[in-house]
C-alpha atoms as a PDB file:
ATOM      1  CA  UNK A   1       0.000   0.000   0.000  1.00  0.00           C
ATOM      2  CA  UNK A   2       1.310   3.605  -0.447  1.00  0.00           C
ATOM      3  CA  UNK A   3       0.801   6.370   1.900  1.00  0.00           C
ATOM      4  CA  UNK A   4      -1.877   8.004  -0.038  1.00  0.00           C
ATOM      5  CA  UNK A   5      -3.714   4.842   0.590  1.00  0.00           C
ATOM      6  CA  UNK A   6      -4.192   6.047   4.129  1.00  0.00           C
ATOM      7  CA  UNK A   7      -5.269   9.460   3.122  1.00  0.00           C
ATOM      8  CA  UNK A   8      -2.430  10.904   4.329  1.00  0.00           C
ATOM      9  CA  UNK A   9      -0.999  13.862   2.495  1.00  0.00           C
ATOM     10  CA  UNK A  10       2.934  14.771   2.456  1.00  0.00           C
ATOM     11  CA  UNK A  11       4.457  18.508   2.138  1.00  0.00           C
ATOM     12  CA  UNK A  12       7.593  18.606   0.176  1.00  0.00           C
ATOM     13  CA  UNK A  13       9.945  19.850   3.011  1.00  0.00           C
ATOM     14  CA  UNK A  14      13.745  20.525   3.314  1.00  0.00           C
ATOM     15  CA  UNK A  15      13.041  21.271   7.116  1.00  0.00           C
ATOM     16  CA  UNK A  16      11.810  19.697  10.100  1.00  0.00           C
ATOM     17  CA  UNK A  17      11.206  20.546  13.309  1.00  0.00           C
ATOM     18  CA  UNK A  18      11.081  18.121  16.888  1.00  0.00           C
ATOM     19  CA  UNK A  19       8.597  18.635  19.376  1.00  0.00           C
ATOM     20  CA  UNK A  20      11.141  17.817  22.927  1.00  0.00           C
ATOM     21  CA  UNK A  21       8.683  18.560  25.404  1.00  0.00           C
ATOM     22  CA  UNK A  22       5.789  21.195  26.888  1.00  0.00           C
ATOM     23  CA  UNK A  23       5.086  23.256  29.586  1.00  0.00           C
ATOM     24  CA  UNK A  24       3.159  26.280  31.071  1.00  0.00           C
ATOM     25  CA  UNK A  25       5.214  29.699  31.573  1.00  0.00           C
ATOM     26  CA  UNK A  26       4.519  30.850  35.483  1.00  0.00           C
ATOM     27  CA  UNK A  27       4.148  34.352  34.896  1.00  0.00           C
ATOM     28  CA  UNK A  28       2.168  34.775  31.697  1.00  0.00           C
ATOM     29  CA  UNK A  29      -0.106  31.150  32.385  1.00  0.00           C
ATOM     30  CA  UNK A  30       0.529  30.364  28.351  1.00  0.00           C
ATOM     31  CA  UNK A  31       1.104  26.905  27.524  1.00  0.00           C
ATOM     32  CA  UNK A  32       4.068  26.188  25.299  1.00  0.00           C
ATOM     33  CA  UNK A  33       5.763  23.677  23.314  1.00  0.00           C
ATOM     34  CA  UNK A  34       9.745  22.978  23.231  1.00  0.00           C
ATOM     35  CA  UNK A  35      10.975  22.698  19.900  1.00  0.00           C
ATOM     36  CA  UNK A  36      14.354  21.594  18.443  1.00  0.00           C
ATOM     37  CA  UNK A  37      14.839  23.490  14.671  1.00  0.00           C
ATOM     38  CA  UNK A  38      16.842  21.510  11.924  1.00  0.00           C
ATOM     39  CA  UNK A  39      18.506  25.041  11.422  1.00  0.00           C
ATOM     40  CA  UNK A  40      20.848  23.771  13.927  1.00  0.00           C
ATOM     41  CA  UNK A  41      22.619  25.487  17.508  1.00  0.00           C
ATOM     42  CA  UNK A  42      23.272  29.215  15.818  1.00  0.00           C
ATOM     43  CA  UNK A  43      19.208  29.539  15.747  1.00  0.00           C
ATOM     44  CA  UNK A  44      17.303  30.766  18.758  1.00  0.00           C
ATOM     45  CA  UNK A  45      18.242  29.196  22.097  1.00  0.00           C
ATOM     46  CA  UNK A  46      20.856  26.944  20.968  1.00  0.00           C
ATOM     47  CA  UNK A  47      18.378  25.190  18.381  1.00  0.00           C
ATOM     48  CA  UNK A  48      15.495  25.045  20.143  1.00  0.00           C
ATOM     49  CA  UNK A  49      12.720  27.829  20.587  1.00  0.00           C
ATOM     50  CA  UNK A  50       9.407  27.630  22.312  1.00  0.00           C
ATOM     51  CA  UNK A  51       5.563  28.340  20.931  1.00  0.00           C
ATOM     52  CA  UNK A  52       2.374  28.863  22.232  1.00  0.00           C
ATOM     53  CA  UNK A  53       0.461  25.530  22.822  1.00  0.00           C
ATOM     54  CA  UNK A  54      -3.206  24.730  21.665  1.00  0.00           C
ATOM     55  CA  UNK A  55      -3.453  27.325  19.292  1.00  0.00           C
ATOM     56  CA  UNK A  56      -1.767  25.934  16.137  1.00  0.00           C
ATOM     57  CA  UNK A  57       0.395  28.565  15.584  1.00  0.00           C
ATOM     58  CA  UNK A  58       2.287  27.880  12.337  1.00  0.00           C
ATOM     59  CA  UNK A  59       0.065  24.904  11.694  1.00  0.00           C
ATOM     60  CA  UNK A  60       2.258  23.061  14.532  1.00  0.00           C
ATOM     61  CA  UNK A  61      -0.258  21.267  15.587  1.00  0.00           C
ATOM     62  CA  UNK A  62      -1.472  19.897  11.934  1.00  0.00           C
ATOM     63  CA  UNK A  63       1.524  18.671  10.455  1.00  0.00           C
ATOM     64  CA  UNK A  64       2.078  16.512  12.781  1.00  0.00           C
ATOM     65  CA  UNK A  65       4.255  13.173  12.241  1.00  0.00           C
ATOM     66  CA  UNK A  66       5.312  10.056  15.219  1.00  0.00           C
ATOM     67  CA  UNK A  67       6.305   6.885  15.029  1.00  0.00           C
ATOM     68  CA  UNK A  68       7.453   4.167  17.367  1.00  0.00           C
ATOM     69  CA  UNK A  69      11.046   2.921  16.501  1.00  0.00           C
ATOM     70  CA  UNK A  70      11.719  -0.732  15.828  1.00  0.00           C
ATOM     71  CA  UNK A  71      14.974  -1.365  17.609  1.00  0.00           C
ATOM     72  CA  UNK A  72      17.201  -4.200  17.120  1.00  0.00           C
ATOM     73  CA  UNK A  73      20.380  -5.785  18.312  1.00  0.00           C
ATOM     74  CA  UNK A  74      22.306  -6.468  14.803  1.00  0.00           C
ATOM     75  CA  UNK A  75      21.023 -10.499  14.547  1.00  0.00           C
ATOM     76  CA  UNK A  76      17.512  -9.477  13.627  1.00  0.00           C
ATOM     77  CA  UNK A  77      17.857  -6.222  11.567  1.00  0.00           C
END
């Protein structure tokens, strides 16, 4: 089967972005994501920046892509 198969669409991209983690600022109450940029360590705070969470700023929250990893040893690979 191919991917369109699953009616999923793909966006020609040469960059990617990893969401690390979350979290809620203290003073301001907004919800944030932590993201690592494939720009690399010269781009915001060392690589990484933060955005507003629940609000699908950039269409972060639509383009969304996760997997779970099939790990092996090197016999079964």
């Amino acid at each position: 089967m191919k991917l369109e198969d699953y009616g999923l669409e793909w966006i020609r991209t040469g960059h990617a972005v990893n969401i690390l983690g979350w979290g809620i600022d203290p003073v301001t109450n907004m919800k944030y994501w932590i993201i690592r940029n494939s720009l690399g360590p010269k781009f915001g705070l060392y690589g990484n920046f933060i955005i507003e969470r629940g609000v699908n700023l950039i269409g972060m929250e639509h383009y969304v892509t996760a997997f779970d990893p099939i790990l092996c040893d090197g016999s079964n690979c």
